[in-house]
Every structure is written in structure tokens, then in C-alpha cells.
C-alpha atoms as a PDB file:
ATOM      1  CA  UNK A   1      66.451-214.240 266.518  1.00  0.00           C
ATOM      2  CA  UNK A   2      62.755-213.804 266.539  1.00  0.00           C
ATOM      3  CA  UNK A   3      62.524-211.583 268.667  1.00  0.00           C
ATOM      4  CA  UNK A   4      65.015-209.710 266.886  1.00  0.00           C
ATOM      5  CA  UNK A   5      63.074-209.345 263.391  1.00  0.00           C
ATOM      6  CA  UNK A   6      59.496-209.058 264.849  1.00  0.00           C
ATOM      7  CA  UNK A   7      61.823-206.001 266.499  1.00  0.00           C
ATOM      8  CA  UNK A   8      63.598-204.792 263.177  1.00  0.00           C
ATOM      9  CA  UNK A   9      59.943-205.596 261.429  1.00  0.00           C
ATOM     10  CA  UNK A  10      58.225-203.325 264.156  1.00  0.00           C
ATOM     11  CA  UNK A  11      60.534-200.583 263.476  1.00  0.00           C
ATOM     12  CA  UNK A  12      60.458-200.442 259.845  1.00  0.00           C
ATOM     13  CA  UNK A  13      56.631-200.307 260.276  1.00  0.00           C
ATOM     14  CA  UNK A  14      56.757-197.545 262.671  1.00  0.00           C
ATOM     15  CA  UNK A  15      59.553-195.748 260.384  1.00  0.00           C
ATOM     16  CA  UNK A  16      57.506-196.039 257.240  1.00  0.00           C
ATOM     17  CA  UNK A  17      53.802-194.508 259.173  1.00  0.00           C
ATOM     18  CA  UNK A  18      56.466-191.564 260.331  1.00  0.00           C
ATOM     19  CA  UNK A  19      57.406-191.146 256.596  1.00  0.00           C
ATOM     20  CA  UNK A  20      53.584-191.099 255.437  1.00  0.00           C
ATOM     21  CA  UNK A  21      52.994-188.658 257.933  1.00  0.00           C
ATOM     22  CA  UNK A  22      55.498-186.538 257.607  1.00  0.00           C
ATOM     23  CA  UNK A  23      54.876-186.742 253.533  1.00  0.00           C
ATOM     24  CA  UNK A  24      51.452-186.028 254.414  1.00  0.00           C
ATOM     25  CA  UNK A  25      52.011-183.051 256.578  1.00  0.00           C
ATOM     26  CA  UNK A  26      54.697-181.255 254.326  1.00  0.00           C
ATOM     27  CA  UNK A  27      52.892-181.506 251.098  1.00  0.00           C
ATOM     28  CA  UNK A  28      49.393-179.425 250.086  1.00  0.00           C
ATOM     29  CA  UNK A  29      47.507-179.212 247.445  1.00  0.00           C
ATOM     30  CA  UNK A  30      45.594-175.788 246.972  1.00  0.00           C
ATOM     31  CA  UNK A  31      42.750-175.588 244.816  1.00  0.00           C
ATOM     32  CA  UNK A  32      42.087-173.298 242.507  1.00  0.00           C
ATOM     33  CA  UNK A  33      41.158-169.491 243.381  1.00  0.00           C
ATOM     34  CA  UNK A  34      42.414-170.126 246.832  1.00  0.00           C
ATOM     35  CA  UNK A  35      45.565-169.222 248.835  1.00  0.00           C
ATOM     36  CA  UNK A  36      46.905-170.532 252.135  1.00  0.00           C
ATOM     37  CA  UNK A  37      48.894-168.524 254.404  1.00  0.00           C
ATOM     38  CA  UNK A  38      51.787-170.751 256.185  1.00  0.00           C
ATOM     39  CA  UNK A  39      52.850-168.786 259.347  1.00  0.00           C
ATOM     40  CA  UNK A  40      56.507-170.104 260.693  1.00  0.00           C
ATOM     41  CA  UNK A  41      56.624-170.444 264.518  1.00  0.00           C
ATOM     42  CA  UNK A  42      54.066-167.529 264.610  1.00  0.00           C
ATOM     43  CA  UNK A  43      55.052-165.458 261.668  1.00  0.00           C
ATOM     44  CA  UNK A  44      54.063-164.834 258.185  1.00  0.00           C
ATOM     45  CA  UNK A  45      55.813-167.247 256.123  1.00  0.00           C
ATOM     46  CA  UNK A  46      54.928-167.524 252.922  1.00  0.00           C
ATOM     47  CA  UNK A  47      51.524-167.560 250.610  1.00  0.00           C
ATOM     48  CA  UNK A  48      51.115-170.736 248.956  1.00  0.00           C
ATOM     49  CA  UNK A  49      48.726-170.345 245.504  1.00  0.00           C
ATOM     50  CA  UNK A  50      47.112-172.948 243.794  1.00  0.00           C
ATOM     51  CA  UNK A  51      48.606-176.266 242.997  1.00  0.00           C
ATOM     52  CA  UNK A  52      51.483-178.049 244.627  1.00  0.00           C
ATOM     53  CA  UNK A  53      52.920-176.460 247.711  1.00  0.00           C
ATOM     54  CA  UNK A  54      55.229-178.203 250.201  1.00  0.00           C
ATOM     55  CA  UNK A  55      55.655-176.628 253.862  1.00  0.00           C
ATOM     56  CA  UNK A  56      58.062-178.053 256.799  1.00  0.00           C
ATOM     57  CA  UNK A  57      56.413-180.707 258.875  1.00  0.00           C
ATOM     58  CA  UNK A  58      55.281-179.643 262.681  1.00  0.00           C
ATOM     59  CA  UNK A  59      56.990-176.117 261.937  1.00  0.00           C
ATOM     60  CA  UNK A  60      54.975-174.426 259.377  1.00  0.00           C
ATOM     61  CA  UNK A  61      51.318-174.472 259.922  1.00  0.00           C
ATOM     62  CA  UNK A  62      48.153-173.030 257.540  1.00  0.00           C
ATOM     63  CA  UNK A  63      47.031-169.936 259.207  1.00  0.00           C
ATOM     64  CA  UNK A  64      44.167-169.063 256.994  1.00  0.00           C
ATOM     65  CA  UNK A  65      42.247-169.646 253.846  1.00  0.00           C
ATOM     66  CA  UNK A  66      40.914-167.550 251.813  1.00  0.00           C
ATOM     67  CA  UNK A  67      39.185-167.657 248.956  1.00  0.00           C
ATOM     68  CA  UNK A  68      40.042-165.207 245.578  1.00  0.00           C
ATOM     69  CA  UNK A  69      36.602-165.610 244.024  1.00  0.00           C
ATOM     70  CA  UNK A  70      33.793-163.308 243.755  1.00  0.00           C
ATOM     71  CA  UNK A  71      31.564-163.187 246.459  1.00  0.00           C
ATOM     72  CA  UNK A  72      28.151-161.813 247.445  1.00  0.00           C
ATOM     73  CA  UNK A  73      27.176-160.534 250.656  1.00  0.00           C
ATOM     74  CA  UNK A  74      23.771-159.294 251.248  1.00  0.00           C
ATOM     75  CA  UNK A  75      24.288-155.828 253.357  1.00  0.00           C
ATOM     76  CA  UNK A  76      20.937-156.173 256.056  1.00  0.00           C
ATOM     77  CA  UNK A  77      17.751-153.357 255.696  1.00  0.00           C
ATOM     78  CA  UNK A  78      18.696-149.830 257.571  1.00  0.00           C
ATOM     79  CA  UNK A  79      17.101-146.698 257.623  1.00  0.00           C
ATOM     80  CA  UNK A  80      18.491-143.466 255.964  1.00  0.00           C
ATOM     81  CA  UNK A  81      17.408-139.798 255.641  1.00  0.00           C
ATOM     82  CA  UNK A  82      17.280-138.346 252.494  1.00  0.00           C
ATOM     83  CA  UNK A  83      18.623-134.857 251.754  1.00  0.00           C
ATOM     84  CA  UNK A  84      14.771-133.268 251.940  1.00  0.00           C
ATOM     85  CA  UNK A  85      14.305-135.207 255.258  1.00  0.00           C
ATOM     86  CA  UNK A  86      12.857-138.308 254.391  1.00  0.00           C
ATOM     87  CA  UNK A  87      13.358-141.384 256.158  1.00  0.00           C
ATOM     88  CA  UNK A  88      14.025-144.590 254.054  1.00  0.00           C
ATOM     89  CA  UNK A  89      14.456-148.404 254.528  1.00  0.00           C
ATOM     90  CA  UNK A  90      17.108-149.416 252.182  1.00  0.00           C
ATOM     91  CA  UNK A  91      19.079-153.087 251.963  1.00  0.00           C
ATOM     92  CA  UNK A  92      21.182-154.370 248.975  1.00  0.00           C
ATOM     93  CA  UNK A  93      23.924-156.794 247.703  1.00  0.00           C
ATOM     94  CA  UNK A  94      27.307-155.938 247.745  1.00  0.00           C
ATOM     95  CA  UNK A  95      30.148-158.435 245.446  1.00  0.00           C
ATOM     96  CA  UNK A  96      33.660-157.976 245.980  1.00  0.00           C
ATOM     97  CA  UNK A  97      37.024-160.328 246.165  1.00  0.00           C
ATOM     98  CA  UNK A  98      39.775-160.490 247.780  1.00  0.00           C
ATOM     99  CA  UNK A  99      43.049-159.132 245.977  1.00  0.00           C
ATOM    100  CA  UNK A 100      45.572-159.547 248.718  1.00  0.00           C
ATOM    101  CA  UNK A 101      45.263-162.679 251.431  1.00  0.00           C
ATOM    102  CA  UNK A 102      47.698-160.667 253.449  1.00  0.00           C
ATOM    103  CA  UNK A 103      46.030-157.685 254.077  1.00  0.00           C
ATOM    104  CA  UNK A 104      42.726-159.314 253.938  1.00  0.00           C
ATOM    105  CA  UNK A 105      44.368-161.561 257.027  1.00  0.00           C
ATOM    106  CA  UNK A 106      46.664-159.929 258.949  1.00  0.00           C
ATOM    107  CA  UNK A 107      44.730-155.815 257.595  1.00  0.00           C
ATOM    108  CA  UNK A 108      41.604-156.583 259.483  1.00  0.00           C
ATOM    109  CA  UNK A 109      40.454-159.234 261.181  1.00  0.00           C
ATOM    110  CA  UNK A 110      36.531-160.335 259.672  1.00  0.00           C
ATOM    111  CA  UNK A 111      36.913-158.768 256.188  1.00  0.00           C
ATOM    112  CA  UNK A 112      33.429-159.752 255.243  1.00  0.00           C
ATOM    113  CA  UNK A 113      32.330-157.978 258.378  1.00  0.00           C
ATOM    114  CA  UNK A 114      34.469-154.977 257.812  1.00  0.00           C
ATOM    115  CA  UNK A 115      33.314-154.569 254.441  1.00  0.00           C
ATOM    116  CA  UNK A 116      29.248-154.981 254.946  1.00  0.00           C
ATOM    117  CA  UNK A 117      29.858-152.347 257.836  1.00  0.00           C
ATOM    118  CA  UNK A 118      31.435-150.231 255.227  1.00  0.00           C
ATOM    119  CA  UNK A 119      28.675-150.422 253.052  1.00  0.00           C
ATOM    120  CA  UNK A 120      25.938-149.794 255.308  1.00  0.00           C
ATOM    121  CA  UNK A 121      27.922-146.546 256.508  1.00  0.00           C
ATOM    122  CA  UNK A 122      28.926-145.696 253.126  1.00  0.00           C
ATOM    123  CA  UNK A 123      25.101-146.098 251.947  1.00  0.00           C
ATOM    124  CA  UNK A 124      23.825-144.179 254.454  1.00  0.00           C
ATOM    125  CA  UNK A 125      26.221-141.111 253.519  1.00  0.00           C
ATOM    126  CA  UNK A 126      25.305-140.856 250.079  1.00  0.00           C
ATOM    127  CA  UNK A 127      21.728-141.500 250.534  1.00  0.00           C
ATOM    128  CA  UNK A 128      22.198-138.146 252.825  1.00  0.00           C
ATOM    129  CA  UNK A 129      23.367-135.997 249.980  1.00  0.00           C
ATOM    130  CA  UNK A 130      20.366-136.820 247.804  1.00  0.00           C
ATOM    131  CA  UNK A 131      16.665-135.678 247.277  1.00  0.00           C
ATOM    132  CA  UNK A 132      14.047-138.621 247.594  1.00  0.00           C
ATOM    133  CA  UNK A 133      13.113-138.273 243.903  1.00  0.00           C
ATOM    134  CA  UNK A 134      16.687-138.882 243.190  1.00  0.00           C
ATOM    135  CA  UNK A 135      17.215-141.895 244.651  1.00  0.00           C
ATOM    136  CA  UNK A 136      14.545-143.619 242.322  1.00  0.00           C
ATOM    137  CA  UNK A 137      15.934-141.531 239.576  1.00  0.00           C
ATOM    138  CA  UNK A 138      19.739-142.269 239.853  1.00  0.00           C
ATOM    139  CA  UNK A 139      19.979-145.501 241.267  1.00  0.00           C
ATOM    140  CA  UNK A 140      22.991-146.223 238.806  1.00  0.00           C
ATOM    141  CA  UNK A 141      24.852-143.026 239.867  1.00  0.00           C
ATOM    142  CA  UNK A 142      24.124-144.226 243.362  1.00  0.00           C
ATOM    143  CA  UNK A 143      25.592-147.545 243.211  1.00  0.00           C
ATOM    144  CA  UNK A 144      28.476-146.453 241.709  1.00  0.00           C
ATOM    145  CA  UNK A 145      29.476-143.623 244.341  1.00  0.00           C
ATOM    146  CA  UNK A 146      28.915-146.178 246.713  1.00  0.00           C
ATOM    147  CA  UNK A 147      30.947-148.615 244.991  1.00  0.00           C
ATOM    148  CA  UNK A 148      34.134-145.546 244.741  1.00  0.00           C
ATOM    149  CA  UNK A 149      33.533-144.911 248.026  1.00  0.00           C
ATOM    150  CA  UNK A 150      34.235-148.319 249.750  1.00  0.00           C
ATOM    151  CA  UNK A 151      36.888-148.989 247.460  1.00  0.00           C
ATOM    152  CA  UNK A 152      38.921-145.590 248.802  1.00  0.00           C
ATOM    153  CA  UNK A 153      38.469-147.025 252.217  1.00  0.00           C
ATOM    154  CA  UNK A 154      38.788-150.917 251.915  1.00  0.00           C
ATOM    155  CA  UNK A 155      41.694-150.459 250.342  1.00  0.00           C
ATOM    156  CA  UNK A 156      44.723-151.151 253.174  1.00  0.00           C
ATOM    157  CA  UNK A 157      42.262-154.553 253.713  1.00  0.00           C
ATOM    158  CA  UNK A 158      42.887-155.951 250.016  1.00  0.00           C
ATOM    159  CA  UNK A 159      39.484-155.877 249.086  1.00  0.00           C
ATOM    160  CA  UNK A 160      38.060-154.771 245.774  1.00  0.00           C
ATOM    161  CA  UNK A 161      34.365-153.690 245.687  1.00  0.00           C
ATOM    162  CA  UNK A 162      33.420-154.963 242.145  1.00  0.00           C
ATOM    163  CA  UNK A 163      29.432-153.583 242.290  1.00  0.00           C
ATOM    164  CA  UNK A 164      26.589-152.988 244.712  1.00  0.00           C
ATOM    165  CA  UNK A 165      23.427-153.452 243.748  1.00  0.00           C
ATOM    166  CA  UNK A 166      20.371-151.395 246.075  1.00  0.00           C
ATOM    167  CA  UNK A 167      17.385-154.227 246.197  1.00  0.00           C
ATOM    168  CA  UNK A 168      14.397-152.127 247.664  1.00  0.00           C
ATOM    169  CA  UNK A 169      13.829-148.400 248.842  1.00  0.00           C
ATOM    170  CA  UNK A 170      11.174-148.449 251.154  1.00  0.00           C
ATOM    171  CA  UNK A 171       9.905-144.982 252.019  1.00  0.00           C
ATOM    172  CA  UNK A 172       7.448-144.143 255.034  1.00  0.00           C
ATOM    173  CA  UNK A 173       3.497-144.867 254.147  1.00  0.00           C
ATOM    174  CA  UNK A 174       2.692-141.380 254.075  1.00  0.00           C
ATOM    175  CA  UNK A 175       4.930-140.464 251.432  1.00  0.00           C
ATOM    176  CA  UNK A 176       4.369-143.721 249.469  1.00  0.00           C
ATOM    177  CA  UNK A 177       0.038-142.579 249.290  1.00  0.00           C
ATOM    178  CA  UNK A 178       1.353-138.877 248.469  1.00  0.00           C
ATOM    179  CA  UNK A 179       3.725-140.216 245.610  1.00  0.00           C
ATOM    180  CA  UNK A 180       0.982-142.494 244.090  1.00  0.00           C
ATOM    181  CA  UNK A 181      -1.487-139.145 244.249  1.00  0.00           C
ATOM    182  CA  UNK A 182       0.862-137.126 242.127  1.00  0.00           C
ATOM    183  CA  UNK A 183       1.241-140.522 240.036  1.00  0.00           C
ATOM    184  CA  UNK A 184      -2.269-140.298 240.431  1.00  0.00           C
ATOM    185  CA  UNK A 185      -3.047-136.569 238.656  1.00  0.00           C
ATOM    186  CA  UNK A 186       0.235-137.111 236.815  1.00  0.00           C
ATOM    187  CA  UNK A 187      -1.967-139.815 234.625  1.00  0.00           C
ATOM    188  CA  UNK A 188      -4.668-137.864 234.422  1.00  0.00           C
ATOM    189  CA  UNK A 189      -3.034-134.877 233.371  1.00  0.00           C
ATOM    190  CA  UNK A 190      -1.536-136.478 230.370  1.00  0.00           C
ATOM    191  CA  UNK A 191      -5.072-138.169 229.864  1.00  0.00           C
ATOM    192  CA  UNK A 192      -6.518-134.953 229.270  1.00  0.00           C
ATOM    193  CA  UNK A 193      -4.006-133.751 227.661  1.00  0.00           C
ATOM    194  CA  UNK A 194      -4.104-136.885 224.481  1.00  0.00           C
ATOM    195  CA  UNK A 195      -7.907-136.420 224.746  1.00  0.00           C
ATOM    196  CA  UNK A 196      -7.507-132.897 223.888  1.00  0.00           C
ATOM    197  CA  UNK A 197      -5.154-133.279 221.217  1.00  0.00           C
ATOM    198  CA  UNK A 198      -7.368-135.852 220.343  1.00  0.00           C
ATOM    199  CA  UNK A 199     -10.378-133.287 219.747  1.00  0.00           C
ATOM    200  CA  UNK A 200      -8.207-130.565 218.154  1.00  0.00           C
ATOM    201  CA  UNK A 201      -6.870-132.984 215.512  1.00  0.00           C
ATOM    202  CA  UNK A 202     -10.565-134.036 214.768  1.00  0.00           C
ATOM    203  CA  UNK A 203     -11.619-130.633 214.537  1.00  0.00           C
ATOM    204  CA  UNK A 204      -9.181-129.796 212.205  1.00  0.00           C
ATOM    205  CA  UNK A 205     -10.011-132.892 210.247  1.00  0.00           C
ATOM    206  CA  UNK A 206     -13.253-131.864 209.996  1.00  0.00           C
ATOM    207  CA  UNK A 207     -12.635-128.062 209.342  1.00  0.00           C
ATOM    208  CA  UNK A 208     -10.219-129.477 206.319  1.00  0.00           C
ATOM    209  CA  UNK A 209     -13.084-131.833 205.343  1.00  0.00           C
ATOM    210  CA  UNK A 210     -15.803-129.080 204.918  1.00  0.00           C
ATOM    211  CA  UNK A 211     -13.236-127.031 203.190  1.00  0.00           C
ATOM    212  CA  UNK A 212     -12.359-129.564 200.528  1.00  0.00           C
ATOM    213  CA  UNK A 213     -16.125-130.192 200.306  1.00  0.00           C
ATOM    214  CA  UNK A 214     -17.030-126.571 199.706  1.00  0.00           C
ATOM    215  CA  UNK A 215     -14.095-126.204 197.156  1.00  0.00           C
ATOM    216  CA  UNK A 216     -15.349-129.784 195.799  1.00  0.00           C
ATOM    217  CA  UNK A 217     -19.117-128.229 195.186  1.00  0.00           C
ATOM    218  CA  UNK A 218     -17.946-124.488 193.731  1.00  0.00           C
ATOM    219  CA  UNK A 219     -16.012-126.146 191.228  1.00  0.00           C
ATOM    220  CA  UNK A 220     -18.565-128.774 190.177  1.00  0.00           C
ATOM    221  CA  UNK A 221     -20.803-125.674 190.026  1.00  0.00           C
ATOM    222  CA  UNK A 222     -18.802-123.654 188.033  1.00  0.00           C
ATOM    223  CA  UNK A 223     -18.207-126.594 185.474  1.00  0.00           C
ATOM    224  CA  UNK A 224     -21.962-126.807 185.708  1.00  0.00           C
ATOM    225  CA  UNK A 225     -22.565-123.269 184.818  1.00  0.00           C
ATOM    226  CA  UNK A 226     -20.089-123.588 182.183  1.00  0.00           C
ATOM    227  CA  UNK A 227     -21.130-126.525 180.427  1.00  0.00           C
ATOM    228  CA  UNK A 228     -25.139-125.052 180.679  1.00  0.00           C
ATOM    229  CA  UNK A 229     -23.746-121.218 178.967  1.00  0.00           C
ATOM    230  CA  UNK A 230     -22.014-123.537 176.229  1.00  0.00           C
ATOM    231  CA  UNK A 231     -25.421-125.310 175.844  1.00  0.00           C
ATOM    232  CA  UNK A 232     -27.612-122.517 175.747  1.00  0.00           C
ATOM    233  CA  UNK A 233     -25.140-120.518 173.771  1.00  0.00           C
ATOM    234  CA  UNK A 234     -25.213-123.371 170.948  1.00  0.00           C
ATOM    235  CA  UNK A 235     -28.717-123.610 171.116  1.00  0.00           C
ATOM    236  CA  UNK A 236     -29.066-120.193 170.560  1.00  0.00           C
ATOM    237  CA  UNK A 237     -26.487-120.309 167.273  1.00  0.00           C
ATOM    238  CA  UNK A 238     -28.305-123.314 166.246  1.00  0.00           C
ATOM    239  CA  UNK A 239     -31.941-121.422 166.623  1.00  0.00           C
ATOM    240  CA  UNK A 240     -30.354-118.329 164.472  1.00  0.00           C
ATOM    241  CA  UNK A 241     -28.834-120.720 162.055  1.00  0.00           C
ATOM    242  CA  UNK A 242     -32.018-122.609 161.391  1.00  0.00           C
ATOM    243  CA  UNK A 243     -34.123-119.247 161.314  1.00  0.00           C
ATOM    244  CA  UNK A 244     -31.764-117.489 158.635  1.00  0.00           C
ATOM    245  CA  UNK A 245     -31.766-121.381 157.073  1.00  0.00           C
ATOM    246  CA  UNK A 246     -35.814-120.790 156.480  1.00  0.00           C
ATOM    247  CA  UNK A 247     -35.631-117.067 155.595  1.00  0.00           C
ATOM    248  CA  UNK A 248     -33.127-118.083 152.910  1.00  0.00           C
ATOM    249  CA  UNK A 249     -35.776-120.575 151.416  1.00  0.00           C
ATOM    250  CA  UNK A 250     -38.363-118.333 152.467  1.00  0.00           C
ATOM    251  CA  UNK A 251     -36.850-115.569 149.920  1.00  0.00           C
ATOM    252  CA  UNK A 252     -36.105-118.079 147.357  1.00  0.00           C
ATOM    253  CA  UNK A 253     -39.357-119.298 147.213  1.00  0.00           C
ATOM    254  CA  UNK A 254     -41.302-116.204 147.156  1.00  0.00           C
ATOM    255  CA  UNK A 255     -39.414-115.607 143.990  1.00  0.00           C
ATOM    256  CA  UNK A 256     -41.559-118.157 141.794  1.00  0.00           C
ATOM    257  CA  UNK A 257     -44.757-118.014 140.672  1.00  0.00           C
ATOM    258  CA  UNK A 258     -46.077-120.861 143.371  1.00  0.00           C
ATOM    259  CA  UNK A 259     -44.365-118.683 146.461  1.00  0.00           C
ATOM    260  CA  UNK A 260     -46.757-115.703 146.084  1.00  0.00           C
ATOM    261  CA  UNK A 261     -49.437-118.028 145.740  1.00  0.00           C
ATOM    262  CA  UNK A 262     -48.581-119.500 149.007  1.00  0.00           C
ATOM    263  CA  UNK A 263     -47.793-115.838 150.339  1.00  0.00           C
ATOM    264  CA  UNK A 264     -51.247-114.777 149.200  1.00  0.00           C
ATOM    265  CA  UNK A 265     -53.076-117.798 150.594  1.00  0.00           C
ATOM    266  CA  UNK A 266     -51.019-116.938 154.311  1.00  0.00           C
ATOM    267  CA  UNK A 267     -51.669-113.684 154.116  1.00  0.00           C
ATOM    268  CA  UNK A 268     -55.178-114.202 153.879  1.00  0.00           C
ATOM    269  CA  UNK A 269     -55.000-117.365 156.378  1.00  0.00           C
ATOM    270  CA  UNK A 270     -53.377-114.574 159.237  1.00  0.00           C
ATOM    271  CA  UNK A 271     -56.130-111.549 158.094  1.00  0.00           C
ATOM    272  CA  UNK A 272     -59.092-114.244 158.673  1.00  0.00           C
ATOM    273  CA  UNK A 273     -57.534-114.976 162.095  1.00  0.00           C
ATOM    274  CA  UNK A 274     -56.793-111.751 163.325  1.00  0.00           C
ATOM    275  CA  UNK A 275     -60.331-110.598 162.349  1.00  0.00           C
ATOM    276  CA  UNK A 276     -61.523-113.461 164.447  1.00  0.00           C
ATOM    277  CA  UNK A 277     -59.533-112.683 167.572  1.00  0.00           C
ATOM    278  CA  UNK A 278     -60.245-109.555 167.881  1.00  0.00           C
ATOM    279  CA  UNK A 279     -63.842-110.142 167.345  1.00  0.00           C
ATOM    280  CA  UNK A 280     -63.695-112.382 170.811  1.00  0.00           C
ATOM    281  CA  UNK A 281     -62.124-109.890 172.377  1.00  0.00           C
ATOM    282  CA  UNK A 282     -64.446-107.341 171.362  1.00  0.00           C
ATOM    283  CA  UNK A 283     -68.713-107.273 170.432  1.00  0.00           C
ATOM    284  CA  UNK A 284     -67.733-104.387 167.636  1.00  0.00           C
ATOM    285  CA  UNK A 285     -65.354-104.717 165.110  1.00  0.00           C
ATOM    286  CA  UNK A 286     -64.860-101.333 162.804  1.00  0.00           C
ATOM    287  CA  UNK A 287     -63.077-102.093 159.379  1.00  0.00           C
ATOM    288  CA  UNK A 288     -62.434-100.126 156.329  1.00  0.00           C
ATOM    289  CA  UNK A 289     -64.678-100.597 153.149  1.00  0.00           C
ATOM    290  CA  UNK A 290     -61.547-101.319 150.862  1.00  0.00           C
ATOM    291  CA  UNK A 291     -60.727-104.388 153.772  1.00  0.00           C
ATOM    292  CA  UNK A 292     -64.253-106.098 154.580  1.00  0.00           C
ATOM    293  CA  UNK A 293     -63.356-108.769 151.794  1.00  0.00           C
ATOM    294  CA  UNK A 294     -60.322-111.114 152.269  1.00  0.00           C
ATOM    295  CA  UNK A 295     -59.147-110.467 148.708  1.00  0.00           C
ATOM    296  CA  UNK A 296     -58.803-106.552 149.565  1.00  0.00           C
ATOM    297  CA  UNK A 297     -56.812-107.202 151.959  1.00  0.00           C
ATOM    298  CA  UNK A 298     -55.000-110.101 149.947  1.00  0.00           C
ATOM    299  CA  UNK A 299     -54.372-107.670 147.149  1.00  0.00           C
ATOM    300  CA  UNK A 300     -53.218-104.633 149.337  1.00  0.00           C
ATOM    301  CA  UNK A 301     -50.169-107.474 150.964  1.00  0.00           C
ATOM    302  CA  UNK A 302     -49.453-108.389 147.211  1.00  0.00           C
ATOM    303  CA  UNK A 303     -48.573-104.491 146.309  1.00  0.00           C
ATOM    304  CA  UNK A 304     -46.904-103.748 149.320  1.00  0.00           C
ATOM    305  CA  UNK A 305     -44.612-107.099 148.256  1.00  0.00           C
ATOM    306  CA  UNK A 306     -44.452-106.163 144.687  1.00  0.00           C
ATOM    307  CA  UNK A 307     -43.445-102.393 145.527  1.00  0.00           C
ATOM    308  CA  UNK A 308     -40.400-104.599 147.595  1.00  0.00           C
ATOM    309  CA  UNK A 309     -39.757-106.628 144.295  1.00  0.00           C
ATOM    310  CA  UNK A 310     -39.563-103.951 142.132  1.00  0.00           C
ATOM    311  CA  UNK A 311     -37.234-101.764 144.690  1.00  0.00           C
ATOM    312  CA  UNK A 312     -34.682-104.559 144.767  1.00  0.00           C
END
């Protein structure tokens, strides 16, 4: 009876590893952004996606996986020629994904291969179509025609090129020292060209300057020659005004019996002086006998201004 249970308790044991197994081997568990491909004997089955997936134990097998994220593959340095004939060392970075496991599996058979071949080739076609100053230029344009153009062809693989992204241009030496030489005189032309505008704009400053100054000094001029003809011009009316002021009292007082005294006595005063001036001027002095005496000539001023008197 022992024998028969350690038996029956062998069996069960060996029964119940079969059943882990065979759990084991006909469930999967796919993780996310992933797909398995379960080939049948040989032949496509079925594409299991993420989560829980069963298959049928020591029939169905996993014949690839392949991952459905984005992925970056750097394409390696080549050399291209340019349209003009230029020969250039270009390398980049090319993302893409895989849309399809099928085609990406059973389409081709190193996708990631296929596809950084495709690039390269690709590159090196539409580098050909294009002037070295145009591939520093229109980098962007580049990219994206390179971009279409693998997309066209990597389509039966079920890839999709998302971007590609050129890292360096490397031309030859010689053309890198000519291209820094018209950098160079490029510079220096627009150097020249700011000092110049530099100097006309201070000329002109200047030119405006002296202008307003000259305006500036005419006008204060003028105002001065103005304000002096109003001075002199009042001065003048103030001169007349005073003079026709004393002629007035002058008149009035010659009037009265104390004016023609005074006249007399000036009258005199003046005779006396002229007779001594011109006697310095000259050793002989010839007068009149009616005008040797002061009161002569008094008396002949007092009827000429009596004659006056009696005419008005």
C-alpha cells in the first residue's frame, strides 16, 4: 500500500509540474508598445498586442519581437557631392517606428538595417541636387525631402520615418578657408559700410548744426538791430522833444522884462567870445567902428529882436 501512494503521490506531483508548465508556456504577457508574432508550425499565426495573450503549448511559438516605440538610429558619416561639385562629409540621426510587425518581420529581414541604408542613399541623392550654399541654407527643406523620400520607399516594410535630423556638414579644407575669406570681406564690407553711414549721418548733423546756428545768430542780430533803431529812434524824439521843450520856455521868457536882460547879457557873453577866438586864430582882427564896444554890438542884437517883436 505504500508503495502504492508514494506511486499515486509521485504522479500527482509530476501531473501538477506538467500543468505549471504547460500554464506557463500557453500564457504571455506583452508589455506595452510591443507585439509578438506567434508563428503555428512555421506560419504566421497571429499578432499578440499588449496585455494578456494565451498561445497553444509546444505548437505555437514567438517568432519575433518588436518594439512600436520611437527609435533613433544614428545613420554613420559618408561623403556626398554637391550639385556645383563639392565633396562633403555628412552623418545624421534618423527616428522612425514601426507601424506594422508583419511587414517589418516577414517585409525585410533587418529593418533597422534596411532603413539606415535607405537613408544614407536617400541623403546622398538629395545632397546631389543642391548647391553647397544651399545645404547650409535649407537644412529644414533638406531634412524633410529626405524624410518624404524614405517614407515612399520604406513603405511595403511598415516603417514610418518620423524626422531626420543632419548633425554636421563637413566640407573639404580648401573650401572651408575660401568660405571663411568671403566671411572674411563679407564683415568688412558691412564694416565699412556702418562706418560710412556713420560719417554721413555726422556730417549731416553737423551741416544741420551750423545751419540752425547761422539762423540762431541772424535772428538775434536782427532783434539786435531792431531793438538799437527803436533806441536811437526814441532818443532822437526825446532830444527833439526836450529841444522844442526849451525853445518853448526860451520864447516865453524872452517875453518879460528879465528875458532880454538875460538875452542882452548872452549876446554880449557869445560877441566877447567870438572876438577872442578869432583873435587866436589870427594876429589882426579888423572890426567896424559902430562894433569895437560890447554894448554896440549888444544894442544892434536888441533891434534886430525888437524889429522880430514888433513883426509878430
Amino acid at each position: 500500500m505504500d508503495i502504492i501512494f508514494d506511486y499515486l503521490l509521485t504522479a500527482q506531483t509530476a501531473l501538477l509540474i506538467f500543468v505549471i508548465v504547460l500554464a506557463k508556456s500557453s500564457i504571455k504577457f506583452v508589455p506595452q508598445n510591443r507585439a509578438y508574432l506567434i508563428e503555428r508550425f512555421g506560419k504566421f499565426q497571429s499578432t499578440k498586442e499588449a496585455g494578456l495573450n494565451f498561445i497553444v503549448p509546444f505548437i505555437d511559438r514567438i517568432a519575433a519581437d518588436r518594439s512600436l516605440k520611437e527609435q533613433a538610429v544614428d545613420v554613420p558619416e559618408q561623403s556626398a557631392i554637391t550639385k556645383d561639385n563639392i565633396s562633403l562629409s555628412v552623418d545624421g540621426v534618423l527616428y522612425f517606428r514601426v507601424l506594422d510587425p508583419y511587414k517589418a518581420t516577414y517585409g525585410v529581414d533587418n529593418y533597422v538595417f534596411a532603413v539606415t541604408q535607405l537613408a544614407q542613399t536617400t541623403m546622398r541623392s538629395e545632397l546631389g541636387k543642391m548647391e553647397l550654399d544651399k545645404t547650409f541654407e535649407e537644412r529644414d527643406m533638406l531634412n524633410t525631402n529626405i524624410v518624404s523620400a524614405i517614407n515612399d520607399a520604406a513603405g511595403p516594410w511598415g516603417i514610418q520615418v518620423l524626422r531626420y535630423e543632419i548633425k554636421d556638414i563637413v566640407p573639404p579644407q580648401s573650401v572651408m578657408e575660401a568660405m571663411e575669406a568671403q566671411m572674411k570681406a563679407e564683415r568688412v564690407k558691412r564694416a565699412q559700410i556702418l562706418e560710412s553711414e556713420g560719417d554721413r549721418q555726422a556730417a549731416i548733423n553737423r551741416a544741420e548744426g551750423e545751419k540752425a546756428s547761422v539762423v540762431l545768430s541772424a535772428e538775434a542780430d536782427k532783434e539786435q538791430q531792431v531793438l538799437l533803431a527803436e533806441g536811437e529812434a526814441k532818443a532822437i524824439i526825446a532830444v527833439a522833444e526836450a529841444q522844442a521843450e526849451a525853445l518853448k520856455k526860451v520864447g516865453k521868457e524872452a517875453n518879460t522884462e528879465e528875458g532880454q536882460k538875460a538875452i542882452q547879457l548872452d549876446l554880449a557873453t557869445k560877441a566877447i567870445e567870438a572876438k577872442q577866438e578869432i583873435a587866436k586864430e589870427s594876429s589882426i582882427v579888423l572890426l567896424p567902428d559902430s562894433a569895437t564896444e560890447a554894448a554896440s554890438v549888444v544894442a544892434q542884437a536888441m533891434t534886430v529882436i525888437n524889429s522880430m517883436n514888433k513883426a509878430k
